[in-house]
PDB file of N, CA and C in Angstrom:
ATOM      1  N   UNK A   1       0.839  -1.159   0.000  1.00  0.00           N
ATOM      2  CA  UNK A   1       0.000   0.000   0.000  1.00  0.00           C
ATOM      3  C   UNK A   1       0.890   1.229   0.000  1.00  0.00           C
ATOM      4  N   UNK A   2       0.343   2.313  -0.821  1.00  0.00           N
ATOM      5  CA  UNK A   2       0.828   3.358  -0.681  1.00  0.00           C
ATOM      6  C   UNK A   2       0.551   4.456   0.029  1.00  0.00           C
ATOM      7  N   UNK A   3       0.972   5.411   0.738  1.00  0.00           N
ATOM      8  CA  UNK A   3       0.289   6.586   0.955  1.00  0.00           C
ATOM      9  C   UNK A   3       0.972   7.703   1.243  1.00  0.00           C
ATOM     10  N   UNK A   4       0.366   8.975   0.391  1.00  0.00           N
ATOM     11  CA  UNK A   4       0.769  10.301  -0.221  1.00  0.00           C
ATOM     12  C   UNK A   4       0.252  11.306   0.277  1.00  0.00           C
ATOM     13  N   UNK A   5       0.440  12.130  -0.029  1.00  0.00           N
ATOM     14  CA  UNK A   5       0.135  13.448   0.819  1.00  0.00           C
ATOM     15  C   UNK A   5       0.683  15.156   0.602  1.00  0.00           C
ATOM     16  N   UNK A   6       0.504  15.981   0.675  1.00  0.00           N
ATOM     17  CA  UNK A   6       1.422  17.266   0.405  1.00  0.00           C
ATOM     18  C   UNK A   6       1.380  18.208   1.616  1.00  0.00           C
ATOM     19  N   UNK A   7       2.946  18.252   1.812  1.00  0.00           N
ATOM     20  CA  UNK A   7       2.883  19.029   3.270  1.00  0.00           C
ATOM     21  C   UNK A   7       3.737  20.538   3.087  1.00  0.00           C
ATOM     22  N   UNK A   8       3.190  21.613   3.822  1.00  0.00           N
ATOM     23  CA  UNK A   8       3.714  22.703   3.351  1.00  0.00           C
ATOM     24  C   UNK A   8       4.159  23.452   4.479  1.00  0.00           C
ATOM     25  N   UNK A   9       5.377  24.403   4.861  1.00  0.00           N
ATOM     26  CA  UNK A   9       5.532  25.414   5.596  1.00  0.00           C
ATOM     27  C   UNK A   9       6.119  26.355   4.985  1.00  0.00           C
ATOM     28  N   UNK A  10       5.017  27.650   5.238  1.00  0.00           N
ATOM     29  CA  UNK A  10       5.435  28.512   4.442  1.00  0.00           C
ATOM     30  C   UNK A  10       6.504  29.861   4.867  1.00  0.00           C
ATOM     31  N   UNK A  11       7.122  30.245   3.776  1.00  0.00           N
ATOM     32  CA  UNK A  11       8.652  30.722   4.042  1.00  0.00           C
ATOM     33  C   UNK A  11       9.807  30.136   4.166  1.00  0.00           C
ATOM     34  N   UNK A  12       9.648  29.141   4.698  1.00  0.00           N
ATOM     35  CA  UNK A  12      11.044  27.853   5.563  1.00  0.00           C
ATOM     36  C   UNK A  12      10.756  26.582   4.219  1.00  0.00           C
ATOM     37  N   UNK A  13       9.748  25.981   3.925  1.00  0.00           N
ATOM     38  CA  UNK A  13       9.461  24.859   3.038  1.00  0.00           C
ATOM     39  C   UNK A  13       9.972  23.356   4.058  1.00  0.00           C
ATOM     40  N   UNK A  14       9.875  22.284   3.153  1.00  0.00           N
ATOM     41  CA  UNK A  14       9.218  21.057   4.249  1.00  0.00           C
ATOM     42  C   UNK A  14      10.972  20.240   4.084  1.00  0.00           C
ATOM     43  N   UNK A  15      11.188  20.055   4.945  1.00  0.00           N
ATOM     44  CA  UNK A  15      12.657  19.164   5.387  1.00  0.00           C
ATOM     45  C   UNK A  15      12.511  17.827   5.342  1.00  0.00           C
ATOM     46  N   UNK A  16      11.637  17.583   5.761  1.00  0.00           N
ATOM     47  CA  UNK A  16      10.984  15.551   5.665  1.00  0.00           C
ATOM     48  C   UNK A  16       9.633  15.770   6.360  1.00  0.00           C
ATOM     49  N   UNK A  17       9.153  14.461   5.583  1.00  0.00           N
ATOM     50  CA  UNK A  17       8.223  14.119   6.330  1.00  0.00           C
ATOM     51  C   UNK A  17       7.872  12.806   7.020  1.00  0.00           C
ATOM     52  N   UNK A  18       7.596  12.491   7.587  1.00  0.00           N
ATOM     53  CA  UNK A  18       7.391  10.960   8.690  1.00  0.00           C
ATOM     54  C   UNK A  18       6.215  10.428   9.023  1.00  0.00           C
ATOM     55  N   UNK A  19       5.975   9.668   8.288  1.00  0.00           N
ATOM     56  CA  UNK A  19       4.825   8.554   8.659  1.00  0.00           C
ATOM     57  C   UNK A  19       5.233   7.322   9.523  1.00  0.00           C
ATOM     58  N   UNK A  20       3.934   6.720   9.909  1.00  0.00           N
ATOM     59  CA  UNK A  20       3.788   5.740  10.890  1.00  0.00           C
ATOM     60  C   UNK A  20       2.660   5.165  10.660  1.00  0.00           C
ATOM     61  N   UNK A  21       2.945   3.782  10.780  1.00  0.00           N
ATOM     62  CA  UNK A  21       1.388   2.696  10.810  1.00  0.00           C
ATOM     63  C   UNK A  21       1.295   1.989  11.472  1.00  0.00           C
ATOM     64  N   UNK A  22      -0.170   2.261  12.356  1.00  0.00           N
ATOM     65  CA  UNK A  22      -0.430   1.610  13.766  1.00  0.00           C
ATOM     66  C   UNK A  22       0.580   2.029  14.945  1.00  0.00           C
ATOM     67  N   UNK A  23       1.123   2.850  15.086  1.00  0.00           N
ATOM     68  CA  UNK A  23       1.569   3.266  16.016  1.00  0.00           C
ATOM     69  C   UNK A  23       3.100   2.540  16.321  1.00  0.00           C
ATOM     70  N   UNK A  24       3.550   2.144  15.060  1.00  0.00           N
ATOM     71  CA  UNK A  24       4.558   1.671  14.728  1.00  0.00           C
ATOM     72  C   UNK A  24       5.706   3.031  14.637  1.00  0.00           C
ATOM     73  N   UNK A  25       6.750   2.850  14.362  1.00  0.00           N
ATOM     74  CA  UNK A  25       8.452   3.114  14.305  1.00  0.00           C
ATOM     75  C   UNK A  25       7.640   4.819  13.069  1.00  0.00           C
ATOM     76  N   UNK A  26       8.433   5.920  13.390  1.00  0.00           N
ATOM     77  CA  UNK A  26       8.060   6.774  12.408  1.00  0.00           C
ATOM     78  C   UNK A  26       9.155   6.073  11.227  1.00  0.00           C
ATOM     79  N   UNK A  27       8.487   6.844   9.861  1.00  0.00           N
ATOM     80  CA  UNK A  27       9.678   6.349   9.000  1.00  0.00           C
ATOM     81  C   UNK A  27       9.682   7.260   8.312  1.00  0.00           C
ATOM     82  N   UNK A  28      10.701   7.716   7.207  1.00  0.00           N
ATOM     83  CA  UNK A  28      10.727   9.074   6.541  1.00  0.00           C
ATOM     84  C   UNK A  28      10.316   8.892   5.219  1.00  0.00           C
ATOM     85  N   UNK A  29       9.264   9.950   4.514  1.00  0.00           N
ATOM     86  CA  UNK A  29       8.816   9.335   3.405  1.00  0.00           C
ATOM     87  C   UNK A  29       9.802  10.206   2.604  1.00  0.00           C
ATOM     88  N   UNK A  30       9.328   9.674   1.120  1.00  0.00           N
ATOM     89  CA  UNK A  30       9.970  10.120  -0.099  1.00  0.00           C
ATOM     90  C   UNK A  30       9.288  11.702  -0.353  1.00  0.00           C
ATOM     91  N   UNK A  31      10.345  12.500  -0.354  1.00  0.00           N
ATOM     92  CA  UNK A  31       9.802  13.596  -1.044  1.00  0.00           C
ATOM     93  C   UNK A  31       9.791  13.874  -2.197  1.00  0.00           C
ATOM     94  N   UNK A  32       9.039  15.032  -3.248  1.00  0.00           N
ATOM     95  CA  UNK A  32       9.087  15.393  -4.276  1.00  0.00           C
ATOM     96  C   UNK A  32      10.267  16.452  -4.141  1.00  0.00           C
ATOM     97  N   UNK A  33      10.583  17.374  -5.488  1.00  0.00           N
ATOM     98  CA  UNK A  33      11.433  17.999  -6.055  1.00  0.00           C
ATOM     99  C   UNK A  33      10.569  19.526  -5.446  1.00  0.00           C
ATOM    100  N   UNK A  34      11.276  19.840  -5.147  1.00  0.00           N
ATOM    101  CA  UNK A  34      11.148  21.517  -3.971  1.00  0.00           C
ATOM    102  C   UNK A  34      10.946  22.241  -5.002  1.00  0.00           C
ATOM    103  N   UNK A  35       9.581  22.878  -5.875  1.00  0.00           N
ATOM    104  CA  UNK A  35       9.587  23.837  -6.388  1.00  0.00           C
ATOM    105  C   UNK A  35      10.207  25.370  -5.754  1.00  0.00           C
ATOM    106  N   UNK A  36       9.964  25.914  -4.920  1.00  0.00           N
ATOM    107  CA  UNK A  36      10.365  27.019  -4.372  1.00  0.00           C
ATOM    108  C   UNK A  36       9.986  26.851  -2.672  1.00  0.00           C
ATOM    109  N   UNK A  37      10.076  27.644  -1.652  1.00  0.00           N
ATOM    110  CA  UNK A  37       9.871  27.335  -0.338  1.00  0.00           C
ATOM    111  C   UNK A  37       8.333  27.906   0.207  1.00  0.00           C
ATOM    112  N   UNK A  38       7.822  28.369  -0.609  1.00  0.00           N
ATOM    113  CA  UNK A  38       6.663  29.177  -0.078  1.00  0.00           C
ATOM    114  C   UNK A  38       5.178  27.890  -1.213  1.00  0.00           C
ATOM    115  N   UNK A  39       5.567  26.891  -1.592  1.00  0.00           N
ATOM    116  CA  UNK A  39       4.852  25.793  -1.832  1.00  0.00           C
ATOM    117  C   UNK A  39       4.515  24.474  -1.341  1.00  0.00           C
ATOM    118  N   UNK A  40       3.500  23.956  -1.311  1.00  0.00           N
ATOM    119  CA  UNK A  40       3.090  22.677  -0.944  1.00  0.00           C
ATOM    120  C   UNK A  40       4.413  21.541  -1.398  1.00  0.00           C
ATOM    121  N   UNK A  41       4.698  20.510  -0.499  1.00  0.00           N
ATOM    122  CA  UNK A  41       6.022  19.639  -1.223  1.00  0.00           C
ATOM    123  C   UNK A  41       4.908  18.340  -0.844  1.00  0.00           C
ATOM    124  N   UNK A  42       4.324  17.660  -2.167  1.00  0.00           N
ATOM    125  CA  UNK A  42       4.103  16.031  -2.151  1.00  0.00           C
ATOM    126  C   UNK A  42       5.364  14.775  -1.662  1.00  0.00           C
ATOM    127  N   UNK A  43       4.689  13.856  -1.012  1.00  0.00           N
ATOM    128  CA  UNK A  43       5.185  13.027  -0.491  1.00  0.00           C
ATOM    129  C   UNK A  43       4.796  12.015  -0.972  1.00  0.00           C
ATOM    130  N   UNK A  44       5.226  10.474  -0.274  1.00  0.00           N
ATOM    131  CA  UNK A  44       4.760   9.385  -0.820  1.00  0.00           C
ATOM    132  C   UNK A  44       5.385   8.042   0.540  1.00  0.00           C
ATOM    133  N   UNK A  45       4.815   7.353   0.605  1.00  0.00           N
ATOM    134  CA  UNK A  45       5.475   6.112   1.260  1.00  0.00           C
ATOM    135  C   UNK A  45       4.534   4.942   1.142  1.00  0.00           C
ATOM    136  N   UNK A  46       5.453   3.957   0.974  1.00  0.00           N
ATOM    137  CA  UNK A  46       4.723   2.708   1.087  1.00  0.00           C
ATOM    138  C   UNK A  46       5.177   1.601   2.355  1.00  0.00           C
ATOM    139  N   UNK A  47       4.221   0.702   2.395  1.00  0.00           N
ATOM    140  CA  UNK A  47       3.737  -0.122   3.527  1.00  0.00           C
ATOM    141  C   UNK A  47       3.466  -1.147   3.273  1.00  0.00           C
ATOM    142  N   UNK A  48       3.677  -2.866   3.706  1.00  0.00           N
ATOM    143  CA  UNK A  48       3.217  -3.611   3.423  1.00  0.00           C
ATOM    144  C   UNK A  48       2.113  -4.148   5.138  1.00  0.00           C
ATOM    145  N   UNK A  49       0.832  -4.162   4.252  1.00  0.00           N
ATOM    146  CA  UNK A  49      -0.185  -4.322   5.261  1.00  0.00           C
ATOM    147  C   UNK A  49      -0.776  -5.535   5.185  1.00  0.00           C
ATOM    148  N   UNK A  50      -1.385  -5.883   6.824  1.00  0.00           N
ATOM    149  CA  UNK A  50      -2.464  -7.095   6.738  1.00  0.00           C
ATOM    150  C   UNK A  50      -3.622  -6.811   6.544  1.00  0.00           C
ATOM    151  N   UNK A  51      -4.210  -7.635   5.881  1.00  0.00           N
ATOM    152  CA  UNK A  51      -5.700  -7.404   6.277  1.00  0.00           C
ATOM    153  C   UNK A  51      -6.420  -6.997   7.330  1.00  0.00           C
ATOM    154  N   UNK A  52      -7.316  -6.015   7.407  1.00  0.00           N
ATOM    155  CA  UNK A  52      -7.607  -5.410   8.696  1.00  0.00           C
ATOM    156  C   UNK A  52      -7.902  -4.302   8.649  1.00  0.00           C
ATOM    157  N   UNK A  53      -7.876  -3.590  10.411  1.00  0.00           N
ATOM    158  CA  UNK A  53      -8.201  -2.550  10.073  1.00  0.00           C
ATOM    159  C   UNK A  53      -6.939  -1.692  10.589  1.00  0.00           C
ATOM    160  N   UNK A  54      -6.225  -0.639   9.926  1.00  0.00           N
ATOM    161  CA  UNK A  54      -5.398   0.022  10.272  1.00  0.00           C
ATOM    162  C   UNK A  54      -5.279   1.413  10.481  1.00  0.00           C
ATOM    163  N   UNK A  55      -4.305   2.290  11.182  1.00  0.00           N
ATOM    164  CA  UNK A  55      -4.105   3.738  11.203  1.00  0.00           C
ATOM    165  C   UNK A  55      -2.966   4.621  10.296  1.00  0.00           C
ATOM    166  N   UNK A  56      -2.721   5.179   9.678  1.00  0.00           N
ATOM    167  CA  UNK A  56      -1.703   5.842   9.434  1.00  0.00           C
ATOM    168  C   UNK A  56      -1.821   7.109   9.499  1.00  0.00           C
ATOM    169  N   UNK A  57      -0.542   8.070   9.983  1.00  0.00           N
ATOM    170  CA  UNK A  57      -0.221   9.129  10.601  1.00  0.00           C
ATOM    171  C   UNK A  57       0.470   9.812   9.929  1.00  0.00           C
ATOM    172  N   UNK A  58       1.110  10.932   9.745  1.00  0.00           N
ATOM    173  CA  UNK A  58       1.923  11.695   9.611  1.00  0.00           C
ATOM    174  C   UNK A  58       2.152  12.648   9.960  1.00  0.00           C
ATOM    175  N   UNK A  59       3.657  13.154   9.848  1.00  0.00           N
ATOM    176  CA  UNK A  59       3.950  14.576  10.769  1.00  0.00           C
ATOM    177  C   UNK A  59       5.025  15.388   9.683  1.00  0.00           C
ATOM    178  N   UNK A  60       5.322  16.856   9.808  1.00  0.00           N
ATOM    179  CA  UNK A  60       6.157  17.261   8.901  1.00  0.00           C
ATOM    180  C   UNK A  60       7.265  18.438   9.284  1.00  0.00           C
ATOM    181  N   UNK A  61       8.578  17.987   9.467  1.00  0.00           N
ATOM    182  CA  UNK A  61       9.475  19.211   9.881  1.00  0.00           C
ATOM    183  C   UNK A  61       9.932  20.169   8.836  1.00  0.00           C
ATOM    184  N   UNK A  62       9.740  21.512   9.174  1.00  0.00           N
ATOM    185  CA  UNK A  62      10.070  22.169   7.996  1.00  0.00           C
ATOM    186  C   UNK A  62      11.926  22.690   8.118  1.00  0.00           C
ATOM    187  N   UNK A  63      12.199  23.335   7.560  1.00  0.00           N
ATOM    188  CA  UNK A  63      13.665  23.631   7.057  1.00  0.00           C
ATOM    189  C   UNK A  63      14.335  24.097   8.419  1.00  0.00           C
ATOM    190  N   UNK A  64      13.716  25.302   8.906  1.00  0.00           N
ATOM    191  CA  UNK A  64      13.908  25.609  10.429  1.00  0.00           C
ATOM    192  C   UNK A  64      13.548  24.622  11.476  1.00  0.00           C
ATOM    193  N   UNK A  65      13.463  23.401  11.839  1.00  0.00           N
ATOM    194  CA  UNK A  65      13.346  22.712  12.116  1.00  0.00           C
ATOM    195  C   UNK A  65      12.576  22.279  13.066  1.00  0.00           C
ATOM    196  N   UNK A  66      11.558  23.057  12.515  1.00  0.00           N
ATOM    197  CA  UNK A  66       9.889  23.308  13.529  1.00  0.00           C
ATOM    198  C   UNK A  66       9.495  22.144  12.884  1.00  0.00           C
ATOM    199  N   UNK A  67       8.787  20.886  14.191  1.00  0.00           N
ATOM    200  CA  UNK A  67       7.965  19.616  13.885  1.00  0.00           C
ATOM    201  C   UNK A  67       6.665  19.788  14.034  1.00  0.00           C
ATOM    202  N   UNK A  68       5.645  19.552  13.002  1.00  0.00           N
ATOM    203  CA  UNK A  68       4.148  20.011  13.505  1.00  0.00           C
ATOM    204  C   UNK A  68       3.815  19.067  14.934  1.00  0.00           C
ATOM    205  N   UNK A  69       3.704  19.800  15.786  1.00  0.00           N
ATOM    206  CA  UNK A  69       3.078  19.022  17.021  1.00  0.00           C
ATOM    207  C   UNK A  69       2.027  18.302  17.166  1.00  0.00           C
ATOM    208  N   UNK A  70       1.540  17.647  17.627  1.00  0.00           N
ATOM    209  CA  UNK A  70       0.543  16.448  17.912  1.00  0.00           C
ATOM    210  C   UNK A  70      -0.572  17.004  18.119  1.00  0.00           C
ATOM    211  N   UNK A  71      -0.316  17.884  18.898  1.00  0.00           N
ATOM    212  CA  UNK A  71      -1.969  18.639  19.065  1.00  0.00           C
ATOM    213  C   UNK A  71      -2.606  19.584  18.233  1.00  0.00           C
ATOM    214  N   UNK A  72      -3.776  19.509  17.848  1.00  0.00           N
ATOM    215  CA  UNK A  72      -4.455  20.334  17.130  1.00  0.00           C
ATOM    216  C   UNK A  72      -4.783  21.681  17.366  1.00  0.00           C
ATOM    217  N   UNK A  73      -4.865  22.414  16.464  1.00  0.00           N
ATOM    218  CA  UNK A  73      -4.884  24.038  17.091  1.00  0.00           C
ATOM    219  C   UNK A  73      -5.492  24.603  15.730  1.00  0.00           C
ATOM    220  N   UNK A  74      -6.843  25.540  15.873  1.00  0.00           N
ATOM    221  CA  UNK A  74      -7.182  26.115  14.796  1.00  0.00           C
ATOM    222  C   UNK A  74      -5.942  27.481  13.828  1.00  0.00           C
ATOM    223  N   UNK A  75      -6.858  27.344  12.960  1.00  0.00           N
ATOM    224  CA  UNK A  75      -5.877  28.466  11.648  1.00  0.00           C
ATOM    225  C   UNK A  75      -5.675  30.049  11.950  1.00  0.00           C
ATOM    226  N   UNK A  76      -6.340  30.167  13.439  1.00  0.00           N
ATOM    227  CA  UNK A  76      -6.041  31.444  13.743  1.00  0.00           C
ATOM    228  C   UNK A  76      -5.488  31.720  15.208  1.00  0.00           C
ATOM    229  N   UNK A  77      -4.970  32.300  15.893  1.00  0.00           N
ATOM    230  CA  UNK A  77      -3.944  33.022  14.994  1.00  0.00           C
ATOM    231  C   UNK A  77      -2.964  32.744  14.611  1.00  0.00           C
ATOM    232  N   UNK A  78      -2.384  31.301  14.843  1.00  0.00           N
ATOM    233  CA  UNK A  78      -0.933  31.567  14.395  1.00  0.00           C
ATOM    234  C   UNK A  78      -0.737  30.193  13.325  1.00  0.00           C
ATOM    235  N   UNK A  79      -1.793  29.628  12.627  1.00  0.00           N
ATOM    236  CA  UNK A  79      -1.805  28.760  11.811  1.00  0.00           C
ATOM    237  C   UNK A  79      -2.153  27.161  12.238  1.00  0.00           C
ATOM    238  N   UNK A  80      -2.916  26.241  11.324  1.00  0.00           N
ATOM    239  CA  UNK A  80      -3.406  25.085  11.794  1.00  0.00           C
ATOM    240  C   UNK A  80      -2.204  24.205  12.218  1.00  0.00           C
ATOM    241  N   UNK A  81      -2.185  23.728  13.536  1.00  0.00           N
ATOM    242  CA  UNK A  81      -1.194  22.263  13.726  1.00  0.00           C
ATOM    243  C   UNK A  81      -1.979  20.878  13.909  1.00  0.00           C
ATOM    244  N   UNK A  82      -1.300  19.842  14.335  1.00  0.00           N
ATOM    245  CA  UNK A  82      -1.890  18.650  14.850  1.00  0.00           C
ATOM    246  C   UNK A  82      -1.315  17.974  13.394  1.00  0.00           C
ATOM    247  N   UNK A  83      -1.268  16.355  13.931  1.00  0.00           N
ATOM    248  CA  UNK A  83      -1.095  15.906  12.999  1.00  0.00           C
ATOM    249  C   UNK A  83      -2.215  14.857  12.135  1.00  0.00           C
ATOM    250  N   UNK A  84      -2.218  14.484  10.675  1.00  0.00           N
ATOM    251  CA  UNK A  84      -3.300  14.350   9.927  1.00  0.00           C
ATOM    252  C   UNK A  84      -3.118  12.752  10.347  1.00  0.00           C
ATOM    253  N   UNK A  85      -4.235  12.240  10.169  1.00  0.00           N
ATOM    254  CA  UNK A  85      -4.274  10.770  10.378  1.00  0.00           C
ATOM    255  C   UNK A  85      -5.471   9.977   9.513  1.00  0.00           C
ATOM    256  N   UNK A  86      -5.769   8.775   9.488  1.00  0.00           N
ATOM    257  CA  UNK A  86      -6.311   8.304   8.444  1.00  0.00           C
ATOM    258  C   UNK A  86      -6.580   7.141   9.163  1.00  0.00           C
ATOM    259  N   UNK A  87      -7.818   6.387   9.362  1.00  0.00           N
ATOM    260  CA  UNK A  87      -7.991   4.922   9.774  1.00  0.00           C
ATOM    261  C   UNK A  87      -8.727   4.361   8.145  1.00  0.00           C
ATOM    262  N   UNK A  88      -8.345   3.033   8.114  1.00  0.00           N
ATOM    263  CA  UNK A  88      -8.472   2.619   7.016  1.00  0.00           C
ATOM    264  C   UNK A  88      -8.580   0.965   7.230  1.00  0.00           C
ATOM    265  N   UNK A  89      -9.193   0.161   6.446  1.00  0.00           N
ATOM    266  CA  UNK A  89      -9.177  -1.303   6.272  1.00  0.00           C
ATOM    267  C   UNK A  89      -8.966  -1.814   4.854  1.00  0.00           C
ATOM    268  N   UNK A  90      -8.119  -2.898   5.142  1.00  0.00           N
ATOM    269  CA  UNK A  90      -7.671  -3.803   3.804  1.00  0.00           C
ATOM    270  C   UNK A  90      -8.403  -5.133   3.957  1.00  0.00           C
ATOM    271  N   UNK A  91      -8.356  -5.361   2.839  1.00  0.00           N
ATOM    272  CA  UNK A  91      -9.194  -7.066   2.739  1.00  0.00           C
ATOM    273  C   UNK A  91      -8.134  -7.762   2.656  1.00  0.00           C
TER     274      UNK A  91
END
């Protein structure tokens, strides 16, 4: 299984990004090619899964080496955090 995503910080741009499944080991996904720093940067990682039902996570450090934190926080005032997550099942 694959899973993709586009993560952005703007001014600084995205340094890596790190996924996790099921609350497993973070791992660093593949990034795309850095158009400029004030753009969205696509990602990608793959996983080999069981059947079931599963979670996957991600988090994203940007250049200055700010990690989006775990907790959620609205877009004002100082911009959305928390990290995005996804529950999902395979046959």
């Amino acid at each position: 299984m694959r899973v993709a995503g586009i993560a952005w910080a703007q001014h600084t741009g995205i340094a890596k990004v790190e996924v996790r499944l099921d609350n497993g080991p973070w791992r660093e996904a593949v990034l795309s090619h850095e158009v400029n720093v004030n753009t969205g940067r696509m990602w990608w990682l793959g996983f080999d899964v069981a059947p079931g039902g599963h979670q996957v996570v991600c988090r994203a450090t940007g250049k200055s080496g700010y990690v989006q934190p775990e907790t959620r926080a609205g877009t004002v005032p100082g911009g959305a955090t928390g990290w995005d997550s996804l529950a999902f099942t395979t046959r």
